[in-house]
C-alpha atoms as a PDB file:
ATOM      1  CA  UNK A   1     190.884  68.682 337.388  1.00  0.00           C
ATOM      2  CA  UNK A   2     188.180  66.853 339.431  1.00  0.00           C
ATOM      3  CA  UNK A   3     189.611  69.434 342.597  1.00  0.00           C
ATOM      4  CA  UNK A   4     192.661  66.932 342.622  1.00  0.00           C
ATOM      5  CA  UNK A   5     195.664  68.689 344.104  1.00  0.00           C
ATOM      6  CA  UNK A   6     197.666  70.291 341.974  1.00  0.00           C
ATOM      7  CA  UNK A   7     200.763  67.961 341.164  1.00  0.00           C
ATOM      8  CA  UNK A   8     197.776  65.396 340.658  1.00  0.00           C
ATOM      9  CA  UNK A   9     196.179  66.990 337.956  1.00  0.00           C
ATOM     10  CA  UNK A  10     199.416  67.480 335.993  1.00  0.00           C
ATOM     11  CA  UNK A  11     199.765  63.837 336.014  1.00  0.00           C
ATOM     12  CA  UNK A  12     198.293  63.744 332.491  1.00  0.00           C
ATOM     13  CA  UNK A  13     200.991  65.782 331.377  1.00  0.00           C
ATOM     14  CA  UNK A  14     203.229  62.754 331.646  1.00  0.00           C
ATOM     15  CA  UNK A  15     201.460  61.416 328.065  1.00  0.00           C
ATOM     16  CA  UNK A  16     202.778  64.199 326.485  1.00  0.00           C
ATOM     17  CA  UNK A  17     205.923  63.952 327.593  1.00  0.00           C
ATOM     18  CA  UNK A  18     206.747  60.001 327.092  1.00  0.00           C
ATOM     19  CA  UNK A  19     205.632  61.203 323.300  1.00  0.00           C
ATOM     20  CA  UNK A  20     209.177  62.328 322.474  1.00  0.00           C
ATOM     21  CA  UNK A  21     211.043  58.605 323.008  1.00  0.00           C
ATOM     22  CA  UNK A  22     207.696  56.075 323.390  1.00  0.00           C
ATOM     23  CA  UNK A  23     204.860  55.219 320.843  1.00  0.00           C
ATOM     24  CA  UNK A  24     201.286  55.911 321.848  1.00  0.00           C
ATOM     25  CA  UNK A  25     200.313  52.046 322.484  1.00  0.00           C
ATOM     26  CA  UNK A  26     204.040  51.668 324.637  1.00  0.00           C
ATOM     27  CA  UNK A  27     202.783  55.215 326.673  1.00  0.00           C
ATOM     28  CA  UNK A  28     199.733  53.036 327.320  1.00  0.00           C
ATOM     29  CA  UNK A  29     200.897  49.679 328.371  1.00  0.00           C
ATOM     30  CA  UNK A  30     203.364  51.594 330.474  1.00  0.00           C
ATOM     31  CA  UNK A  31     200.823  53.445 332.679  1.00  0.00           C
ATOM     32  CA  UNK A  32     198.451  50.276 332.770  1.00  0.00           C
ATOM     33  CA  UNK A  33     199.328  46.714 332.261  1.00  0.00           C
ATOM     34  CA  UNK A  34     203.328  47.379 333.082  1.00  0.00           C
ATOM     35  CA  UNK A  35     202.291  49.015 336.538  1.00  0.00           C
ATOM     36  CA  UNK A  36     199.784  46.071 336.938  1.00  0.00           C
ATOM     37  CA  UNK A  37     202.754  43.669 336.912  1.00  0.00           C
ATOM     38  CA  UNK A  38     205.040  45.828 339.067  1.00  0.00           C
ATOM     39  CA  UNK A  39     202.325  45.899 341.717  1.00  0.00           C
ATOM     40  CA  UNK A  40     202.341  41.647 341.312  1.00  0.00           C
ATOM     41  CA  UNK A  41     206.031  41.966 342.050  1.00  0.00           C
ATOM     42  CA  UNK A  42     206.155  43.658 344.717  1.00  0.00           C
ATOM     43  CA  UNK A  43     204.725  40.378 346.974  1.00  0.00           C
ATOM     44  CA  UNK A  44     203.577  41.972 350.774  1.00  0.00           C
ATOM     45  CA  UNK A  45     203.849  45.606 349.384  1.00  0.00           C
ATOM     46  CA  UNK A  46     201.525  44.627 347.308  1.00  0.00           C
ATOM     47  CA  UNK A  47     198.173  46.987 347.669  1.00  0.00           C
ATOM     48  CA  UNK A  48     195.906  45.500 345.877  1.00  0.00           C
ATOM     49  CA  UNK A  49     196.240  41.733 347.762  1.00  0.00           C
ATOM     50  CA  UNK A  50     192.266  40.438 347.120  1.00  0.00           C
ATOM     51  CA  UNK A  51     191.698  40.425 343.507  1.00  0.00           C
ATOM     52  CA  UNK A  52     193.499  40.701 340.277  1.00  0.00           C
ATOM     53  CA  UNK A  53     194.644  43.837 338.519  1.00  0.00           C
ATOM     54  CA  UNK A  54     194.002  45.052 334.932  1.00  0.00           C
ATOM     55  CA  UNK A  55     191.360  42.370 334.414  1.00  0.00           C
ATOM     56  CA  UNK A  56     187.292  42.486 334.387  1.00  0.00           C
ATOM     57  CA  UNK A  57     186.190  40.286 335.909  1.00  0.00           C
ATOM     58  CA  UNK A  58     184.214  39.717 339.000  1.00  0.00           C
ATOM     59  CA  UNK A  59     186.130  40.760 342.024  1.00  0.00           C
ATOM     60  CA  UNK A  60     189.311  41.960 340.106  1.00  0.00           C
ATOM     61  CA  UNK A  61     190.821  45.314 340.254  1.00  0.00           C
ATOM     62  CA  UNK A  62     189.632  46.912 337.144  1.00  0.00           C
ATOM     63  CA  UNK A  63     189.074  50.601 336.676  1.00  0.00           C
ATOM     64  CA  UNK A  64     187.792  52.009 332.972  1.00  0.00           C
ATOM     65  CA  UNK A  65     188.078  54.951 330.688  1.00  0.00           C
ATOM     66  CA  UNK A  66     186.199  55.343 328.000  1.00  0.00           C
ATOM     67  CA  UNK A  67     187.583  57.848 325.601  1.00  0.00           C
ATOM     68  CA  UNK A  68     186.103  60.434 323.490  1.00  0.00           C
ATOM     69  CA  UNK A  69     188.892  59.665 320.619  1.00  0.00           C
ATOM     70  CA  UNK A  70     191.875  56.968 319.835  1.00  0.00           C
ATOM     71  CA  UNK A  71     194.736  57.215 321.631  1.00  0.00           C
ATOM     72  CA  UNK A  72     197.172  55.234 320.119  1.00  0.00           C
ATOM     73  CA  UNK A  73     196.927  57.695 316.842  1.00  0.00           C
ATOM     74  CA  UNK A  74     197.106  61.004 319.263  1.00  0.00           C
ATOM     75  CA  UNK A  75     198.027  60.509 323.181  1.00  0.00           C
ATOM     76  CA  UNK A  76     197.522  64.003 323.932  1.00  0.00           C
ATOM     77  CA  UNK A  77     193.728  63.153 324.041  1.00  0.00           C
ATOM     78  CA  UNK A  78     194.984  61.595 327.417  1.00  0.00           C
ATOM     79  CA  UNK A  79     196.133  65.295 329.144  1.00  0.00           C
ATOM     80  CA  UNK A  80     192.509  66.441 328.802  1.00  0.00           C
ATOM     81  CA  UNK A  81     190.045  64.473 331.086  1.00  0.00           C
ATOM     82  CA  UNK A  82     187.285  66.969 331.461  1.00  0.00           C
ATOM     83  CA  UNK A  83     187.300  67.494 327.689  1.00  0.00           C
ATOM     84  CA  UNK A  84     187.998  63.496 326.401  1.00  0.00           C
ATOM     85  CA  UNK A  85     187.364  60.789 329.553  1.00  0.00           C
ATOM     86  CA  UNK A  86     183.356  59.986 328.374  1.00  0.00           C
ATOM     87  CA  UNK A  87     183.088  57.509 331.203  1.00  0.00           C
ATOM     88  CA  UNK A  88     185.847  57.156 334.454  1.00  0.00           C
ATOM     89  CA  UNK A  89     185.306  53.938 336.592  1.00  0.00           C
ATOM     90  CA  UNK A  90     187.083  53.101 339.729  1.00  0.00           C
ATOM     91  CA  UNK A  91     186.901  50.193 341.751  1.00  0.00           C
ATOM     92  CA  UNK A  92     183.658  49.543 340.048  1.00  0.00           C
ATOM     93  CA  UNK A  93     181.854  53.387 340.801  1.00  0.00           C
ATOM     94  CA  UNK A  94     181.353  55.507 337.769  1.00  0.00           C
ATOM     95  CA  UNK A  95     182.850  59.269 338.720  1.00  0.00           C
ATOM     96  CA  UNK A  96     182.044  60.525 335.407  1.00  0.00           C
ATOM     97  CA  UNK A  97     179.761  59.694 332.836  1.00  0.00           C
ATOM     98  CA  UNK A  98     178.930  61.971 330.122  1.00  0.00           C
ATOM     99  CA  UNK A  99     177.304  59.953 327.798  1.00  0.00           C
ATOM    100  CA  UNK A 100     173.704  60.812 326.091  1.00  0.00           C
ATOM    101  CA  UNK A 101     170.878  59.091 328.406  1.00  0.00           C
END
């Protein structure tokens, strides 16, 4: 996936396997806006001192997916980047973008 190394790119597996004790939207909230607020907590450990996490806005810490499907009726559209991530944003550069020009 992407040449990541290889426990990298079974990260997405980790969807799949929340799926037997979480809901789709708790899988979700768990790998973005909960990590978002551990990262607050964690004061000078902090990485991401200079701008605000899991908001866009000008200067905030935002990265973006846009997904070919829903996930919070199937979260195993999230294990398959190459096939279902449209659009994948990063500290505001695009790395993939699929869409029709």
């Amino acid at each position: 996936m992407f040449g990541l190394p290889a426990k990298q790119a079974e990260q997405p597996l980790e969807f799949t396997a929340r799926a037997e004790f979480f809901e789709p939207v708790e899988i979700l909230r768990q790998a973005t806006s909960i990590n978002a607020e551990l990262f607050s907590l964690s004061g000078l450990r902090h990485p991401y001192q200079e701008g605000v996490l899991g908001a866009i806005e000008v200067g905030a810490y935002a990265d973006i997916l846009l997904i070919d499907g829903n996930p919070l009726k199937d979260i195993e559209i999230m294990t398959n980047p190459e096939k279902n991530f449209r659009i994948i944003m990063k500290n505001g550069v695009i790395y993939k973008n699929t869409l029709p020009k």
